[in-house]
Structure formats: structure tokens, C-alpha cells
Protein backbone atom coordinates (compact mmCIF):
# COMPACT_ATOMS: atom_id res chain seq x y z
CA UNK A 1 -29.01 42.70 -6.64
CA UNK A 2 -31.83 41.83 -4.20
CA UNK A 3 -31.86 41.36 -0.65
CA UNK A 4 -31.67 37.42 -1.24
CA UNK A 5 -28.63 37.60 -3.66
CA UNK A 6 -26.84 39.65 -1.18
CA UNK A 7 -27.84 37.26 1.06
CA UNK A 8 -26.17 34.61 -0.49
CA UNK A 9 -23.26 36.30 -1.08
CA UNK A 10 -22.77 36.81 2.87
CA UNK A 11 -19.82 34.15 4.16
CA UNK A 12 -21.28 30.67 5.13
CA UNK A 13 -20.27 31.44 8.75
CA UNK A 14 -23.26 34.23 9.17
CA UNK A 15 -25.58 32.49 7.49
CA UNK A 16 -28.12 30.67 10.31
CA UNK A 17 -29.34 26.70 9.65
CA UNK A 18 -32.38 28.29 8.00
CA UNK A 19 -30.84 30.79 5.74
CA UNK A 20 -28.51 28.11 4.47
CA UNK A 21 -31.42 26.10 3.82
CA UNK A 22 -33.06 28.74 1.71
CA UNK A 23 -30.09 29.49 -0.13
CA UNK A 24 -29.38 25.84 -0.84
CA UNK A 25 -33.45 25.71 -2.00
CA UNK A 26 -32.89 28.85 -4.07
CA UNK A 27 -29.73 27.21 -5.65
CA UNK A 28 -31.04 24.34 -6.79
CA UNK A 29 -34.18 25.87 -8.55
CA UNK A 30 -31.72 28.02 -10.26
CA UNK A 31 -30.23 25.00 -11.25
CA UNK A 32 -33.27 23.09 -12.06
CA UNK A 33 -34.92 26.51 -14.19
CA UNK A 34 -31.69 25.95 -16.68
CA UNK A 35 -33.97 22.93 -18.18
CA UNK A 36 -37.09 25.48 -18.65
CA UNK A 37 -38.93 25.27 -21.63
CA UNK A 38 -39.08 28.92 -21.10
CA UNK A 39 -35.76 31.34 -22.73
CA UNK A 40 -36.29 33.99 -20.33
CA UNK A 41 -36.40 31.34 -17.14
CA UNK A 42 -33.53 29.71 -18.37
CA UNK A 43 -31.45 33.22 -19.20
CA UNK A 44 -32.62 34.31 -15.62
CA UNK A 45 -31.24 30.68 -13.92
CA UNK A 46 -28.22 31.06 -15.77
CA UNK A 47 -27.33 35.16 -14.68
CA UNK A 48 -28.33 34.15 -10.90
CA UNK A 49 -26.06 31.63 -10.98
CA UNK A 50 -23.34 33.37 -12.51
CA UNK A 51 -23.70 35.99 -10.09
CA UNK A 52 -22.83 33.56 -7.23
CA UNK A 53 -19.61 32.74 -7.94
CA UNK A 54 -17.82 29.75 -7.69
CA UNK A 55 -19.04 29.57 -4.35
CA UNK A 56 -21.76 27.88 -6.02
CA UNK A 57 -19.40 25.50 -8.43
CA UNK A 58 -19.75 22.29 -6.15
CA UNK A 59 -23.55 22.19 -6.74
CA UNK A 60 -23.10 22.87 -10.30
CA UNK A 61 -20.50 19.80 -10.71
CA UNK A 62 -22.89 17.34 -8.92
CA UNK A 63 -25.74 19.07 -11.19
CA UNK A 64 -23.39 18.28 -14.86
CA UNK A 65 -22.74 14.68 -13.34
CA UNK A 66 -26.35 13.65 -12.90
CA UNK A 67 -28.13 15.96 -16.11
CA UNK A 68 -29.37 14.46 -19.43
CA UNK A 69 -31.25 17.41 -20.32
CA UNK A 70 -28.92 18.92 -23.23
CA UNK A 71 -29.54 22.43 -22.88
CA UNK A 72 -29.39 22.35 -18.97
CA UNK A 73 -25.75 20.54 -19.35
CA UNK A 74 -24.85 22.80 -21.68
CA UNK A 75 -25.48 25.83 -19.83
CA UNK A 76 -24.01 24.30 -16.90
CA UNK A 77 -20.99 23.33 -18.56
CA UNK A 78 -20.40 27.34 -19.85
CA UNK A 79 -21.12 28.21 -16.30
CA UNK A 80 -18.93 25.91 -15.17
CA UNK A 81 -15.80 27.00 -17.08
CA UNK A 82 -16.25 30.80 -17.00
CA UNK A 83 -16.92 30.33 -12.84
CA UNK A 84 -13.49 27.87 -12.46
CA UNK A 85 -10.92 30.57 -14.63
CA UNK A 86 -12.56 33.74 -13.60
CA UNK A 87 -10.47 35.80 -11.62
CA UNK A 88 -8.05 32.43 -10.30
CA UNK A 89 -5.09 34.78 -9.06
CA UNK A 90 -7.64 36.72 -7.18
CA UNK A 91 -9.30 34.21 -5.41
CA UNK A 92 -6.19 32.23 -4.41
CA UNK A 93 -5.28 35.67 -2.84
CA UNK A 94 -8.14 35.79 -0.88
CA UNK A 95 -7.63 31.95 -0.15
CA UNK A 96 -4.31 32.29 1.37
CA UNK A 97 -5.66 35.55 3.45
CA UNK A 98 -8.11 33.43 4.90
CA UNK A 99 -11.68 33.20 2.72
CA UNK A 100 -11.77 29.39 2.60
CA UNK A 101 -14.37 29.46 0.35
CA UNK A 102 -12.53 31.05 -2.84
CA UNK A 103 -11.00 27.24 -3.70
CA UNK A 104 -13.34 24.40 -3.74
CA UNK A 105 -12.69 21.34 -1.96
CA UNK A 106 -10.64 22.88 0.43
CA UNK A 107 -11.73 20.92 3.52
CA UNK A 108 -10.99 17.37 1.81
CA UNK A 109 -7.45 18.90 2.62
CA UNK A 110 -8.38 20.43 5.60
CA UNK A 111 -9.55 17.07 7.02
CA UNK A 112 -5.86 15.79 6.98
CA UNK A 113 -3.78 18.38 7.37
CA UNK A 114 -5.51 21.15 9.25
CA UNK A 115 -5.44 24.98 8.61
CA UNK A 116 -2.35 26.49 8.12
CA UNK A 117 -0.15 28.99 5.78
CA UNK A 118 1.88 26.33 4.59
CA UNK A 119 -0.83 23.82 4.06
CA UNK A 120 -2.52 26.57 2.28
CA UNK A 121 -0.05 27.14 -0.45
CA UNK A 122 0.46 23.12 -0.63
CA UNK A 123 -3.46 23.28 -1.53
CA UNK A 124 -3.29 26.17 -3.86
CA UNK A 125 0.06 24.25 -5.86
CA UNK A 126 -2.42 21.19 -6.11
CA UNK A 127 -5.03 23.43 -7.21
CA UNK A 128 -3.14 24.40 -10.40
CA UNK A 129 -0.73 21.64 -11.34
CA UNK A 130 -4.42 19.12 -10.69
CA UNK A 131 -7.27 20.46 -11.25
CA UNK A 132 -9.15 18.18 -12.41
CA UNK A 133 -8.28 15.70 -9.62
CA UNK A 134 -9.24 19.00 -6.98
CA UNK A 135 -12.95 18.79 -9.08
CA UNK A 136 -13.16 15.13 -8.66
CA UNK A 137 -13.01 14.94 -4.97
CA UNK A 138 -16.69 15.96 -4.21
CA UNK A 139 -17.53 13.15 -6.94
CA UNK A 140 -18.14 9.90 -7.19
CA UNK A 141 -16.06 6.47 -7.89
CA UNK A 142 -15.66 7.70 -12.10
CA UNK A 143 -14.95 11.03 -11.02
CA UNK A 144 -12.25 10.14 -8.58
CA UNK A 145 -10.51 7.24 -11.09
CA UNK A 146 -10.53 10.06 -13.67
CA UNK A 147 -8.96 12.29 -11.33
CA UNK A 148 -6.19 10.30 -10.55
CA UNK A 149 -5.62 9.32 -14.02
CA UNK A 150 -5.27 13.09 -15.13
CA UNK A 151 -2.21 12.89 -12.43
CA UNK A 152 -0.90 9.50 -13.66
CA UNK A 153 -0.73 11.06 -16.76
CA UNK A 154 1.17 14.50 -15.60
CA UNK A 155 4.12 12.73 -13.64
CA UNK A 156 4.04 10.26 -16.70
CA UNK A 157 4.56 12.94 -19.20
CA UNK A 158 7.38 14.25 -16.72
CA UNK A 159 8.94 10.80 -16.38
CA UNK A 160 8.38 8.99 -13.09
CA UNK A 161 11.91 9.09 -11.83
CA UNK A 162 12.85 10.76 -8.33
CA UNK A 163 14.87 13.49 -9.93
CA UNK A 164 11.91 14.51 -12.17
CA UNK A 165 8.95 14.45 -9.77
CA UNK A 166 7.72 16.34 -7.14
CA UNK A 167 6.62 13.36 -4.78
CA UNK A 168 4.81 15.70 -1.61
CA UNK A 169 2.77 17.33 -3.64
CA UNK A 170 1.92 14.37 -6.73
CA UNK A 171 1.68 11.83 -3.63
CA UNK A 172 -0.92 13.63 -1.81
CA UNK A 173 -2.89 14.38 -4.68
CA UNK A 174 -2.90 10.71 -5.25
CA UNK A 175 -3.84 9.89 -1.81
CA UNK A 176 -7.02 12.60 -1.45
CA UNK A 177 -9.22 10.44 -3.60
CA UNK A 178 -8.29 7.42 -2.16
CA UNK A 179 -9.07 8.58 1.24
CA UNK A 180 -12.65 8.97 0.12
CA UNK A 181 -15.06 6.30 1.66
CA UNK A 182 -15.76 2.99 -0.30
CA UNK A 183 -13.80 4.15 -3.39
CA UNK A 184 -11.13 1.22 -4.25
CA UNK A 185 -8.80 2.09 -7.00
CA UNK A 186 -7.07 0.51 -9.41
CA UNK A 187 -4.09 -1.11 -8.75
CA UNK A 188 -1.97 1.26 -10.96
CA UNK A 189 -2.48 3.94 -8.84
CA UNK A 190 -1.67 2.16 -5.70
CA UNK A 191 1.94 1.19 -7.86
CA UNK A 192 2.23 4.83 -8.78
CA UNK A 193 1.52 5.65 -4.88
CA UNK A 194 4.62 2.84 -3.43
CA UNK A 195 6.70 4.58 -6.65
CA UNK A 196 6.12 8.32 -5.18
CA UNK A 197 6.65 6.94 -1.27
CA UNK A 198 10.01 5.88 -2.35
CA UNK A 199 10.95 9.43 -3.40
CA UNK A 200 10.80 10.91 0.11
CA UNK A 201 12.44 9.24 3.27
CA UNK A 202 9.92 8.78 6.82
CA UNK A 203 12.68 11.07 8.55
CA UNK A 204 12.06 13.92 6.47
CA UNK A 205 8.62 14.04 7.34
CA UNK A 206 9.72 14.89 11.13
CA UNK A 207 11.58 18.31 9.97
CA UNK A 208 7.83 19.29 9.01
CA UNK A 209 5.61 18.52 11.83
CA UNK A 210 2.57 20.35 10.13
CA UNK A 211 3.12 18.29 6.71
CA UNK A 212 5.07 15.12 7.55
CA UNK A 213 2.79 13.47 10.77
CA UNK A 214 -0.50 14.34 9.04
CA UNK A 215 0.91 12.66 5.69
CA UNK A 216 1.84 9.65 8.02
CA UNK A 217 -1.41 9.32 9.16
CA UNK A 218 -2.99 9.99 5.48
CA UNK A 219 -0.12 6.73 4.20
CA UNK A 220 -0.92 4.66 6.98
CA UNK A 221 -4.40 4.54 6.14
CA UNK A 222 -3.59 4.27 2.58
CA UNK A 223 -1.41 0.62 3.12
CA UNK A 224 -4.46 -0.74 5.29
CA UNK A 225 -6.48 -1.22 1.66
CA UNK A 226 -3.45 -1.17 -0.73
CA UNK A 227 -3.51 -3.99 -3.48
CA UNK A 228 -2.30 -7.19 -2.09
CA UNK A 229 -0.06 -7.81 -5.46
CA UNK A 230 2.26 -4.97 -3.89
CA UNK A 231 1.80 -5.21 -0.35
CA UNK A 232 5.08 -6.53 0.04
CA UNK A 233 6.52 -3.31 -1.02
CA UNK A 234 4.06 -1.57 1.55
CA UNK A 235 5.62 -3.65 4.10
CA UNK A 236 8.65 -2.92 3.32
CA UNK A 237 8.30 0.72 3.47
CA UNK A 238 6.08 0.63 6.59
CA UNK A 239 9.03 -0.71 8.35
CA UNK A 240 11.10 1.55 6.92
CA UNK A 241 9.23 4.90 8.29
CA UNK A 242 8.40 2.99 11.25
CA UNK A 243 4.61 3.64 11.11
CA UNK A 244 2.05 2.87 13.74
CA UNK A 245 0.20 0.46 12.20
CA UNK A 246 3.12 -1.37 10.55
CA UNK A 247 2.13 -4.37 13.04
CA UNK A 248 -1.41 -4.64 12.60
CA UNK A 249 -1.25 -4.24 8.53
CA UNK A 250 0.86 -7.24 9.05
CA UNK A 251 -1.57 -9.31 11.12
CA UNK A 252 -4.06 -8.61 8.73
CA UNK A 253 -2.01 -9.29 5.92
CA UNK A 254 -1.15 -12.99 7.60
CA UNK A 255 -4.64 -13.79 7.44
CA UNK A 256 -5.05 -12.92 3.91
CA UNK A 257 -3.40 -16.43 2.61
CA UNK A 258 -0.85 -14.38 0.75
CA UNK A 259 1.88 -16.60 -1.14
CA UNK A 260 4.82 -17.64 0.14
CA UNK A 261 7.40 -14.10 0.21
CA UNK A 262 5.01 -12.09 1.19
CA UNK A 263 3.91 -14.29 4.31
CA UNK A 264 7.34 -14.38 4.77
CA UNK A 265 7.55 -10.12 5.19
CA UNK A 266 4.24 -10.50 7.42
CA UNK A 267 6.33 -12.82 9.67
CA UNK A 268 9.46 -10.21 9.39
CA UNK A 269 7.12 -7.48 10.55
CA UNK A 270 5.80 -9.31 13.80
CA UNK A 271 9.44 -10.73 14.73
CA UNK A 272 10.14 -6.89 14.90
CA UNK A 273 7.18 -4.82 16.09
CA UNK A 274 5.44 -7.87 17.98
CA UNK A 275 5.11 -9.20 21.39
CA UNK A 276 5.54 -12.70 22.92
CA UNK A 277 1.89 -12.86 22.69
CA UNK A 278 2.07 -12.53 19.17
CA UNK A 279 4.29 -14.98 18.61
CA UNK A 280 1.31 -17.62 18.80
CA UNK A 281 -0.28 -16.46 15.68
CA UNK A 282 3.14 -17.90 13.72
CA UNK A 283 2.62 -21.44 15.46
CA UNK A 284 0.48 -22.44 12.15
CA UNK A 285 2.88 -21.44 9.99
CA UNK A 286 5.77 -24.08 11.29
CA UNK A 287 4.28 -26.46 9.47
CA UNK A 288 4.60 -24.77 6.12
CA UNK A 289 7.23 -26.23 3.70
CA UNK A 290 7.00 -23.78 1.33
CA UNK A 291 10.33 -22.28 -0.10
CA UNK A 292 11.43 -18.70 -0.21
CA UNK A 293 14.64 -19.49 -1.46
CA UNK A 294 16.14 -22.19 -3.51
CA UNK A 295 19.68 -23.00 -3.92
CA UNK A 296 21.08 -22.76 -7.66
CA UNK A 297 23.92 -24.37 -6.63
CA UNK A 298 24.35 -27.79 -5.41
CA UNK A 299 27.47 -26.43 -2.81
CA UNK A 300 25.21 -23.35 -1.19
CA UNK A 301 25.61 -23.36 2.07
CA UNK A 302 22.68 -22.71 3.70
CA UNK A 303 20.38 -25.54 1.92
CA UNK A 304 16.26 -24.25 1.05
CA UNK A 305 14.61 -21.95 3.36
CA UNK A 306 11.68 -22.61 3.84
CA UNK A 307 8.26 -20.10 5.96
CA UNK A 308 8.66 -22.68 8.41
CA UNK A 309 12.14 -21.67 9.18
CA UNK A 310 11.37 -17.87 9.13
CA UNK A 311 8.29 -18.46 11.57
CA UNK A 312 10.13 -20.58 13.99
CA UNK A 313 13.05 -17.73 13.90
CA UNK A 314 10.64 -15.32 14.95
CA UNK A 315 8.89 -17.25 17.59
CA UNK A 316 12.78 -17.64 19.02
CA UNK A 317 13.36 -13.56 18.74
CA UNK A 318 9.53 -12.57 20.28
CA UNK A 319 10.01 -15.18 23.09
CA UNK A 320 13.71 -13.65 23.49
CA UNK A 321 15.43 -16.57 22.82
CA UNK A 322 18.91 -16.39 20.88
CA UNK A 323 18.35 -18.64 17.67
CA UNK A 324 21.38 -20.41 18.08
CA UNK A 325 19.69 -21.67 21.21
CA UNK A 326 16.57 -23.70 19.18
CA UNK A 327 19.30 -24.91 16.52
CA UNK A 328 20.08 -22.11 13.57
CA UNK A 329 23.92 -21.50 12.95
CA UNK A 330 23.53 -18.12 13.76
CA UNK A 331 21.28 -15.85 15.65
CA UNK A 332 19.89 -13.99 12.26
CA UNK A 333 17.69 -11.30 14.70
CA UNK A 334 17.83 -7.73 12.70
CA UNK A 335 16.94 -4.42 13.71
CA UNK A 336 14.97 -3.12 10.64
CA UNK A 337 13.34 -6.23 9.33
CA UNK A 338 12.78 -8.68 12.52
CA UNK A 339 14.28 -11.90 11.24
CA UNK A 340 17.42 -11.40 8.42
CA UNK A 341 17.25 -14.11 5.31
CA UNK A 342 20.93 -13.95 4.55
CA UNK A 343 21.51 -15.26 8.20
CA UNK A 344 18.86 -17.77 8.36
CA UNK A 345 21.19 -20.84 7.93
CA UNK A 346 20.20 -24.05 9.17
CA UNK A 347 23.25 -26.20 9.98
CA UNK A 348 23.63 -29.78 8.20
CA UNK A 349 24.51 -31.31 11.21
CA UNK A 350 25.19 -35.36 10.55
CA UNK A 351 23.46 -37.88 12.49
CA UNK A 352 25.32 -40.73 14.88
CA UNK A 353 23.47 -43.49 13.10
CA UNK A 354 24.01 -42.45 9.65
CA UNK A 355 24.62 -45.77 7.34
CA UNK A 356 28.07 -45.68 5.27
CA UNK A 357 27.44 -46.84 1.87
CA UNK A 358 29.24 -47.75 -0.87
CA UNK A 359 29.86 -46.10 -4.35
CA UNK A 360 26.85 -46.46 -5.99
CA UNK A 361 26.29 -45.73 -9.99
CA UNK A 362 22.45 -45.52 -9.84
CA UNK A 363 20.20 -42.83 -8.20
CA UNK A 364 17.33 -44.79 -6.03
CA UNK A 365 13.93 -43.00 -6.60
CA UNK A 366 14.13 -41.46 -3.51
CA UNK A 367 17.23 -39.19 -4.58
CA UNK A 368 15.89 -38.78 -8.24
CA UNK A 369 12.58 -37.22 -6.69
CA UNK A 370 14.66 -34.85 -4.94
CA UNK A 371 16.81 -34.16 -7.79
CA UNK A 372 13.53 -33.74 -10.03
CA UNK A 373 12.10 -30.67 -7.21
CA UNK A 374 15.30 -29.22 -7.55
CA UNK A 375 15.52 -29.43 -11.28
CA UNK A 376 18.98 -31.56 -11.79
CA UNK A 377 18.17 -33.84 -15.06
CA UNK A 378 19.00 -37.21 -12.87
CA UNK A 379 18.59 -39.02 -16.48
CA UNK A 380 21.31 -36.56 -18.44
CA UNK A 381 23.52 -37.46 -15.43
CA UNK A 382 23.01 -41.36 -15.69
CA UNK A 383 23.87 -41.10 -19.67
CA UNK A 384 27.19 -39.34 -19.19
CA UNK A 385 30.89 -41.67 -19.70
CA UNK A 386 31.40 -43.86 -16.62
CA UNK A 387 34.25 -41.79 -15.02
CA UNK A 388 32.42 -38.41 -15.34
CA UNK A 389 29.09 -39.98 -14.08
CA UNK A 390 30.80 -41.50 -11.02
CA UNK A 391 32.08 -37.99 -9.99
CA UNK A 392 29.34 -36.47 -10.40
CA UNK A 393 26.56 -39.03 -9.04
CA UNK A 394 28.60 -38.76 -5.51
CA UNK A 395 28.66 -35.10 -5.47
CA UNK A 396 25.11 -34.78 -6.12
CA UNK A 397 24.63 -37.56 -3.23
CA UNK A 398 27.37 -35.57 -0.79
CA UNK A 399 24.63 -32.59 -0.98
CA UNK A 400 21.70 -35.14 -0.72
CA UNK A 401 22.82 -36.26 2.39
CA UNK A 402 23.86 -32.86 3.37
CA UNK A 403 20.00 -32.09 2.68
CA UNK A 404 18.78 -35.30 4.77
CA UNK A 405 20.98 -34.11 7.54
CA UNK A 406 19.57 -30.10 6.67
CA UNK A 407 15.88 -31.61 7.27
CA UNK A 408 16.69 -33.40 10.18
CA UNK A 409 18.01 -29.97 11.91
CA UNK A 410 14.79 -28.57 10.54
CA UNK A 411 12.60 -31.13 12.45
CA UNK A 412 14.66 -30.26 15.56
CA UNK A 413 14.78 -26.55 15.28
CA UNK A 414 11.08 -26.51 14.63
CA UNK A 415 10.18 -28.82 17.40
CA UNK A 416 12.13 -26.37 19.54
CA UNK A 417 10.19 -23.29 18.33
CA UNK A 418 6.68 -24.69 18.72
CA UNK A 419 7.93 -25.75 22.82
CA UNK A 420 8.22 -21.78 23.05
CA UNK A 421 4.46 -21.50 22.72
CA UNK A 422 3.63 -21.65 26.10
CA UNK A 423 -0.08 -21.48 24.98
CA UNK A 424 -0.52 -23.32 21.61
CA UNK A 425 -4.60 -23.77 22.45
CA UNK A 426 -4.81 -19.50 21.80
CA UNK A 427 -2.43 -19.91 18.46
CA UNK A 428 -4.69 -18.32 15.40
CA UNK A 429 -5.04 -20.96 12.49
CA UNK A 430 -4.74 -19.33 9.16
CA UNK A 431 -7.78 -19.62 7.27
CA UNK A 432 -8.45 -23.01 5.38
């Protein structure tokens, strides 16, 4: 070899800025010569190259991406293969003994989780059970969707089930290409990402200190962009590990106009990770008569909940205030998710000035537009035998009143929330 090959063949580390620049010059001429019109040029490209090593593979990868000359891409996809199987045992050897350079792509790992032994042999399992997602990371947005479909397609052909996966390692190979800058993916992977997540619990991550608070990190960032079709689910789990930025994804969430459940898990999240402060960026959301839960039954209990209800619970728990106090039956406050559903009951309490009326055998519109929002067939009712209709017109009144009385609370309970905002001029409006 000459003095310039040897040269190259020196570890990064020695080389000075200039000497890297010459070998990165040399490199690509190399690369370039494989397109020669000349055989010899070409032969001589391709043996220099070889003799590099898969040092040199990263170059060659961008070089096969961006090619449409077809004897230069073939070339370069013989050097390609021969360079990525030759001598694999070998070079994860020297890997795991410290030469860095034997495994491409090593510092897109290395960014996250640092240098160690055990991160090492994490790297070198991704490195064979995903290689072709390990290629794809010094790509671009193709290169990393194909990469993560080749490992879609693995833990699909192993069946995604807890018992059948290996979530550490098939999670973060998900989450490496999706931790590349301006690459979105599909929202299949960010599914098959939640699916993994729920494999592994947030307090086994603290028996490994040089796995679990790097992966943290690497998740938290992950939920910031996830698909908003599953962020609910993200929620969820964020709450459940108790990550850092469990409050702020929900702020950010609340100003995404998300529908109705999922608002309603944005609201959850504040009521438990907020402060009084944040309790004015729910005052909007009082108004809100959208349900979140409808009764099938005309004897529930607890009548329709509604986000108004939920947000006016949680100004009551940020502001300290027992719920009871602002009207709810019960104080619903929860420990894991802020504000509990089940125990969000709003009492039908019955008014002083309530008229008593007598049996009536007709519904008046007001009662049959109720009836038709909760989906009773007020007209099948009104064609039953007299007897039967009669018995059933005044229960479905007993829980229409019950309703009217439900509302009324509602009005009350709300009014009582929104007097807890101490500075309603500094409340954020969601976005029109």
C-alpha cells in the first residue's frame, strides 16, 4: 500500500483537520472514478476502495442513494455487500474492545445513550437483528421509512404480543430514526412505538440507570411529535412513567383543538402535574358542552358528563379546593390521572320552585328534543297501549326532570369553578 492508503487506514482520532480533508477528497474521487469510461480507472477506484474497509461504507451508501450511472451503482452495490458481511464477528470484536469505527452508525446511538459496555452490546444486538434500519440512519426520509418498515415487518412476523417481542431493543430501533431531524413518520410506526412502550413498565427503567433514563429522554421526545390520532394513549402512558414533560405535551396538546376525550386526558394531565397558575388555561373550556360520556340507561346515576365538568373539577383540585366544595357529589381528585371519571358525579339536586304537574300523556317538544339527543324513539313511545305508555312517558319525564335539575347543578358548579380564577384576563383562549 502507499503512504496515503496507510494513511487512511490510521484511526480518525490521529488524523489532523487537513488529513481528514484529503482523505475525504481522495474518497470521493475513488468514488466518482467508478463511473470512468476508462476499465483500468474504474478497476483501480473499485480495489482502493475495497481496501478501506467499511470504514468507508457511509460514503458509499450516500454515493448508491444519489447514482444513476449503472456501472458506478453497480460496482458500488458489490462493494457495498462484500464491505457490510466481511469479517462481521471480527469487527464487532473490535467494536466491543473499543474501535468505534468497526460498526457504522454507532454515534446515532452514542448520542442517546453514551459509551458504555452494555450500550455496546445493545448496539451490536441491533446491528444484527436490523440491519437495514442501522444503514438507514445516515439516510434520508425513504431511507429511514424503509428502515423502520424492515422492523415492522420482523416483530410482525414474530407476532406483536408482549410475550413474543423483545420491546428494549425493537423500541429503540424504532425510535433512532425518528429522532432524526425533520423526518415525520407514518402513523403506523408511531402505533407500533405506544404497542412496544406498553411491553416494559417506567419503573424498570430505574434498575438500569445507563439504559432506562437515556430511553426516557429518547420517549419523551418521541410523544412531543407523536400522531395526534393516538396521543391519548401517549398521555396515558406519560402519566404512567411519570415523565418530565408529561405537563407540557399536555399544554400543547390543549391547543391543538383535539376532540372531545382527548381534551378531556389534556385536562387530566394538568389537574395532576399543574399549578394554580395553570389552572387559567382550563377557564375556556367551562363553556364546552361536549359529552364524554352518555348514559345508556335512563336510571344512571350520574347523568352526561360533559369537558365542562372535567375542566371545572380540575380548576377545583389546582386551586386546592375539595370538589364537594364548588357542588360535585364527591371529591373525584386521583393520584395517577388528576381528575377520576367514575367519580365525577354531578348531583340532581331539585329546585324550591319546581312546578308540580299533572300526569301528562304527550311529550312537549321541549322533552322530545331531549329524548331525540339521547336517542329514545319519543314517537314508538307515544304509539304504545295506553297503560304501558303512561308508565313509561312518566319514567322517561322522572329522569327529564332529574336532567333539568342535573343542568341546573351544572350551571352552579361551573359558576363556582370560573370564581376560582382569580385572574380570568391571563386565561389562554383555545384557538378559534
Amino acid at each position: 500500500m502507499g503512504g496515503l492508503l496507510a494513511l487512511l487506514l490510521i484511526s480518525p482520532r490521529g488524523l489532523t483537520a487537513d488529513e481528514k480533508a484529503v482523505e475525504q477528497e481522495r474518497v470521493l474521487q475513488w468514488i466518482d472514478d467508478l463511473s470512468s469510461a476508462s476499465f483500468a480507472v474504474r478497476e483501480n477506484a473499485s480495489e482502493q476502495l475495497f481496501a478501506l474497509g467499511h470504514s468507508v461504507l457511509p460514503d458509499l451508501h450516500v454515493a448508491l442513494r444519489q447514482s444513476t450511472d449503472a456501472e458506478q451503482r453497480e460496482r458500488l452495490e458489490k462493494i457495498t455487500t462484500v464491505l457490510a458481511e466481511q469479517s462481521l464477528d471480527l469487527r464487532i470484536q473490535q467494536f466491543l474492545e473499543g474501535d468505534l469505527r468497526q460498526l457504522e452508525n454507532w454515534d446515532r446511538m452514542e448520542k442517546w445513550f453514551g459509551d458504555s459496555p452494555r450500550i455496546r452490546e445493545l448496539f451490536v444486538d441491533l446491528y444484527r437483528d436490523h440491519p437495514v434500519l442501522i444503514r438507514s440512519l445516515d439516510g434520508n426520509t425513504r431511507d429511514l421509512s424503509q428502515g423502520l418498515q424492515s422492523v415492522s415487518q420482523q416483530i410482525s412476523n414474530r407476532g406483536i404480543t408482549v410475550a413474543r417481542i423483545s420491546p428494549r431493543r425493537d423500541l429503540v430501533a424504532m425510535l433512532l430514526p425518528m429522532m432524526q431531524p425533520d423526518y415525520k413518520p407514518e402513523t403506523r410506526f408511531d402505533i407500533l412505538v405506544l404497542t412496544s412502550l406498553r411491553g416494559i413498565r417506567g419503573d424498570e427503567l430505574d434498575e438500569d440507570p445507563a439504559f432506562g433514563q437515556p430511553l426516557r429522554k429518547m420517549v419523551g421526545s418521541w410523544m412531543n411529535q407523536s400522531s395526534l390520532s393516538i396521543r391519548e394513549g401517549v398521555l396515558d402512558l406519560a402519566l404512567e412513567w411519570d415523565l418530565d414533560n408529561a405537563l407540557e405535551l399536555a399544554k400543547a396538546t390543549l391547543s391543538m383543538r383535539p376532540p372531545p376525550n382527548l381534551l378531556c386526558r389534556c385536562i387530566q394531565a394538568i389537574a395532576k402535574l399543574g399549578s394554580r397558575e395553570d389552572a387559567q388555561l382550563l377557564g375556556p373550556f367551562l363553556d364546552s358542552r361536549d359529552e364524554i360520556f352518555r348514559p345508556r340507561y335512563v336510571s344512571n346515576r350520574g347523568g352526561q358528563l360533559q369537558v365542562g365538568d372535567v375542566a371545572a373539577a380540575a380548576i377545583a383540585k389546582l386551586n386546592e379546593v375539595p370538589m364537594t366544595e364548588i357542588g360535585f357529589a364527591v371529591d373525584a381528585a386521583d393520584e395517577v390521572v388528576g381528575v377520576s371519571y367514575g367519580e365525577l358525579i354531578i348531583p340532581a339536586t331539585k329546585q324550591a320552585d319546581e312546578p308540580t304537574e299533572s300526569p301528562r300523556l304527550e311529550f312537549t317538544d321541549d322533552e322530545k328534543s331531549w329524548m331525540s339527543r339521547l336517542g329514545i324513539p319519543a314517537e314508538d313511545i307515544l304509539k304504545m297501549a295506553e297503560k304501558e305508555r303512561a308508565d313509561r312517558i312518566r319514567l322517561i319525564r322522572e329522569f327529564y326532570l332529574e336532567n333539568r335539575r342535573r343542568d341546573a347543578q351544572r350551571d352552579e358548579i361551573h359558576a363556582a369553578a370560573r370564581e376560582l380564577l382569580t385572574e380570568p384576563g391571563e386565561a389562554a383562549k383555545p384557538d378559534a
